[in-house]
C-alpha atoms as a PDB file:
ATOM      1  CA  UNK A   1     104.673 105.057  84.405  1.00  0.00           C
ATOM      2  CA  UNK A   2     107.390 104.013  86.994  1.00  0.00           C
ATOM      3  CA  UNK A   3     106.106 102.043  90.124  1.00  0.00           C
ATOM      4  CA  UNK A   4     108.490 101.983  93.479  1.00  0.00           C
ATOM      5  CA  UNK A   5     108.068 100.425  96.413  1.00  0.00           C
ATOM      6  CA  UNK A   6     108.716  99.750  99.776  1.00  0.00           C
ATOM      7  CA  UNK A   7     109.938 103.180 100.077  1.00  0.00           C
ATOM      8  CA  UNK A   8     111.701 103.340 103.981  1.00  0.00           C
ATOM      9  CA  UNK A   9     114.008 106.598 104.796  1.00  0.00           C
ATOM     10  CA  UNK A  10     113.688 107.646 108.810  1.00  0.00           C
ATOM     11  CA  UNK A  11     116.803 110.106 108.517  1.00  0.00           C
ATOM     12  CA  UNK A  12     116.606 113.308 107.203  1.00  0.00           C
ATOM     13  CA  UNK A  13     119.604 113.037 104.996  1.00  0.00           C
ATOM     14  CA  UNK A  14     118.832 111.261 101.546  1.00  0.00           C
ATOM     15  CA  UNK A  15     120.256 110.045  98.922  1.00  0.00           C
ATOM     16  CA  UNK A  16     121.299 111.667  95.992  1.00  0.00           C
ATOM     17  CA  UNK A  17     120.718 111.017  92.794  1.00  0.00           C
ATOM     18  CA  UNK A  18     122.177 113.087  89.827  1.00  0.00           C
ATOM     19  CA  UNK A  19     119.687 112.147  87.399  1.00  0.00           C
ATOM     20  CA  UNK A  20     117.200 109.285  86.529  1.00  0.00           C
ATOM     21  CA  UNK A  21     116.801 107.063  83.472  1.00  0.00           C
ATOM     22  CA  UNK A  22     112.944 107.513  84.430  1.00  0.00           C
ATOM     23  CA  UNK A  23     112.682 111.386  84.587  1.00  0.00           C
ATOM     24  CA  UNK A  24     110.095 111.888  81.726  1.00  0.00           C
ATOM     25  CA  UNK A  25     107.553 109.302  83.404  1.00  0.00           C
ATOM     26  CA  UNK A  26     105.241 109.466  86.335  1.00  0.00           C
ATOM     27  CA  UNK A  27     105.946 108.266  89.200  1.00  0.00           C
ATOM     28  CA  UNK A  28     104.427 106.314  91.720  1.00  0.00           C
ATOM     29  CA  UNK A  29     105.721 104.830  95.239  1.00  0.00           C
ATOM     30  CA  UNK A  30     104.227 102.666  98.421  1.00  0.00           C
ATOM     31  CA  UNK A  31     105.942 103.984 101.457  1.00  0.00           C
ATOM     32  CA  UNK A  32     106.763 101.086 103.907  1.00  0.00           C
ATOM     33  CA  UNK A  33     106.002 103.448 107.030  1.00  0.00           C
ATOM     34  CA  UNK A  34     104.235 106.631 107.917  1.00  0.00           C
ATOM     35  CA  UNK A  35     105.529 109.691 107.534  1.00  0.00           C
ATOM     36  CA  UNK A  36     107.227 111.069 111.272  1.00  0.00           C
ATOM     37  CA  UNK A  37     109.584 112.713 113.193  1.00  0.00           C
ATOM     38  CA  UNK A  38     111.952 109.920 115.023  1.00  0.00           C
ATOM     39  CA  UNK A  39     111.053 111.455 118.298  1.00  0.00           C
ATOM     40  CA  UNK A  40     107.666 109.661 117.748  1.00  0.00           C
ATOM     41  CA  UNK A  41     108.995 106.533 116.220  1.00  0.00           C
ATOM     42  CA  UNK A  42     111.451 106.318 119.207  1.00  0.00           C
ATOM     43  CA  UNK A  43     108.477 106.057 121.947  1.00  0.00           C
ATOM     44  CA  UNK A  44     107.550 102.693 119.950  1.00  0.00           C
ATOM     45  CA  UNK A  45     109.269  99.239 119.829  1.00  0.00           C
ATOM     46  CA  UNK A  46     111.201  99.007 116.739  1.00  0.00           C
ATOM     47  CA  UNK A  47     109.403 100.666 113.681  1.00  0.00           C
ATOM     48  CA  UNK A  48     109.181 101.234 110.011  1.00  0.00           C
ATOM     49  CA  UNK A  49     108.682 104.957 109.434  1.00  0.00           C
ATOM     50  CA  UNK A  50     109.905 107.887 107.063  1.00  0.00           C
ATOM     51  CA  UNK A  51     111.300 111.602 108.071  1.00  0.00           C
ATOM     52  CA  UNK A  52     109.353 113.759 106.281  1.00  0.00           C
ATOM     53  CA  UNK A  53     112.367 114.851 103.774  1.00  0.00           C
ATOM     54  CA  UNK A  54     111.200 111.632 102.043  1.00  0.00           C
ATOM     55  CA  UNK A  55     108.159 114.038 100.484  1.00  0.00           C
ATOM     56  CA  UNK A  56     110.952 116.544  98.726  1.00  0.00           C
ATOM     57  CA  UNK A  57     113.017 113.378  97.547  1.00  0.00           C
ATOM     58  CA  UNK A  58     110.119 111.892  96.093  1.00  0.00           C
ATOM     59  CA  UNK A  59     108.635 114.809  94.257  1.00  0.00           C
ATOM     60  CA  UNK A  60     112.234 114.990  92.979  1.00  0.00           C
ATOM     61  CA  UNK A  61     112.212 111.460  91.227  1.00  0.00           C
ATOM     62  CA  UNK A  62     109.068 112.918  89.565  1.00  0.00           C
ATOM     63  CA  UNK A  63     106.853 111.609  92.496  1.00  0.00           C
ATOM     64  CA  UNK A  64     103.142 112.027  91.468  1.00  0.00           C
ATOM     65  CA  UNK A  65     101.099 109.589  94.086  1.00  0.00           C
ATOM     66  CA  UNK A  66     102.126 107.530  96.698  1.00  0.00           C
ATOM     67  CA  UNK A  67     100.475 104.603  98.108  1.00  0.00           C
ATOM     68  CA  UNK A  68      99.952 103.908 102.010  1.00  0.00           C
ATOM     69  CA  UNK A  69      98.838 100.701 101.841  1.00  0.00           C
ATOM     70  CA  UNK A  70     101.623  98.739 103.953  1.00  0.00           C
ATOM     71  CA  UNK A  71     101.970  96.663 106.794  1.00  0.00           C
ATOM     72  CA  UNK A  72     104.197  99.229 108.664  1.00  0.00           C
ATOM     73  CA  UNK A  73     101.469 102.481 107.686  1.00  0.00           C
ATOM     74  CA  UNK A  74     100.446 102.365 111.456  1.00  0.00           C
ATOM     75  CA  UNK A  75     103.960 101.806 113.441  1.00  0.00           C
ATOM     76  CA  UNK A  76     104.129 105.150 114.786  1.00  0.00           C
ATOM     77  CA  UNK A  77     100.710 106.506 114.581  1.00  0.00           C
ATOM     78  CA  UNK A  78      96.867 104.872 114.454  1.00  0.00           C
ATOM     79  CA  UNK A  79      95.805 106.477 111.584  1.00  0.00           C
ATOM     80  CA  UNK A  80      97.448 107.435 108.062  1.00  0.00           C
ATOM     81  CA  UNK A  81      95.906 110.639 109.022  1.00  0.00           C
ATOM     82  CA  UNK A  82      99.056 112.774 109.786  1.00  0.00           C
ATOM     83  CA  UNK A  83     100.684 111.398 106.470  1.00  0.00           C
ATOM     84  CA  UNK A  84      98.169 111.959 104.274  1.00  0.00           C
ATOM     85  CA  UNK A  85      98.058 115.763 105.588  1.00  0.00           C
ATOM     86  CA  UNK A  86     101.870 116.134 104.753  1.00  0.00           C
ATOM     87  CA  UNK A  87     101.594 114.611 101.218  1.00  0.00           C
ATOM     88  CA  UNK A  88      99.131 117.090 100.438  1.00  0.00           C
ATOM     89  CA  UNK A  89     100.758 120.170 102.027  1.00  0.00           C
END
């Protein structure tokens, strides 16, 4: 079991990655910020926040839970509410 954290991508472009020394193991991240479109984070003061490409990324790496419990969950919106819908779309 592989744990990542801090996990912070707000543009829709992400990184590559060819392959992973952890591909046969679970997976599990913290994202640093909620899950939204930069069209809500703009209407805030400086925030933490991911684009929701981060979900497709993630599931790539062998994602298989993420945690939400950050300082920066509720930057853009009150509630994990909206985030926790997406991950389980």
């Amino acid at each position: 079991m592989i744990f990542v954290g801090d996990i912070a991508f707000p543009l829709e472009k992400l990184p590559s990655l060819s392959s992973v020394p952890w591909a046969d193991k679970v997976v599990v991240a913290n994202l640093e910020g909620d899950i939204a479109t930069p069209t809500e984070a703009s209407r805030q003061d400086p925030v933490v926040f991911n684009h929701a490409s981060v979900i497709e990324f993630f599931e790539d790496l062998g994602g298989r839970a993420v945690s939400l419990a950050n300082n920066h969950i509720l930057d853009v919106h009150d509630t994990p509410a909206s985030t926790i819908r997406l991950l389980a779309e």
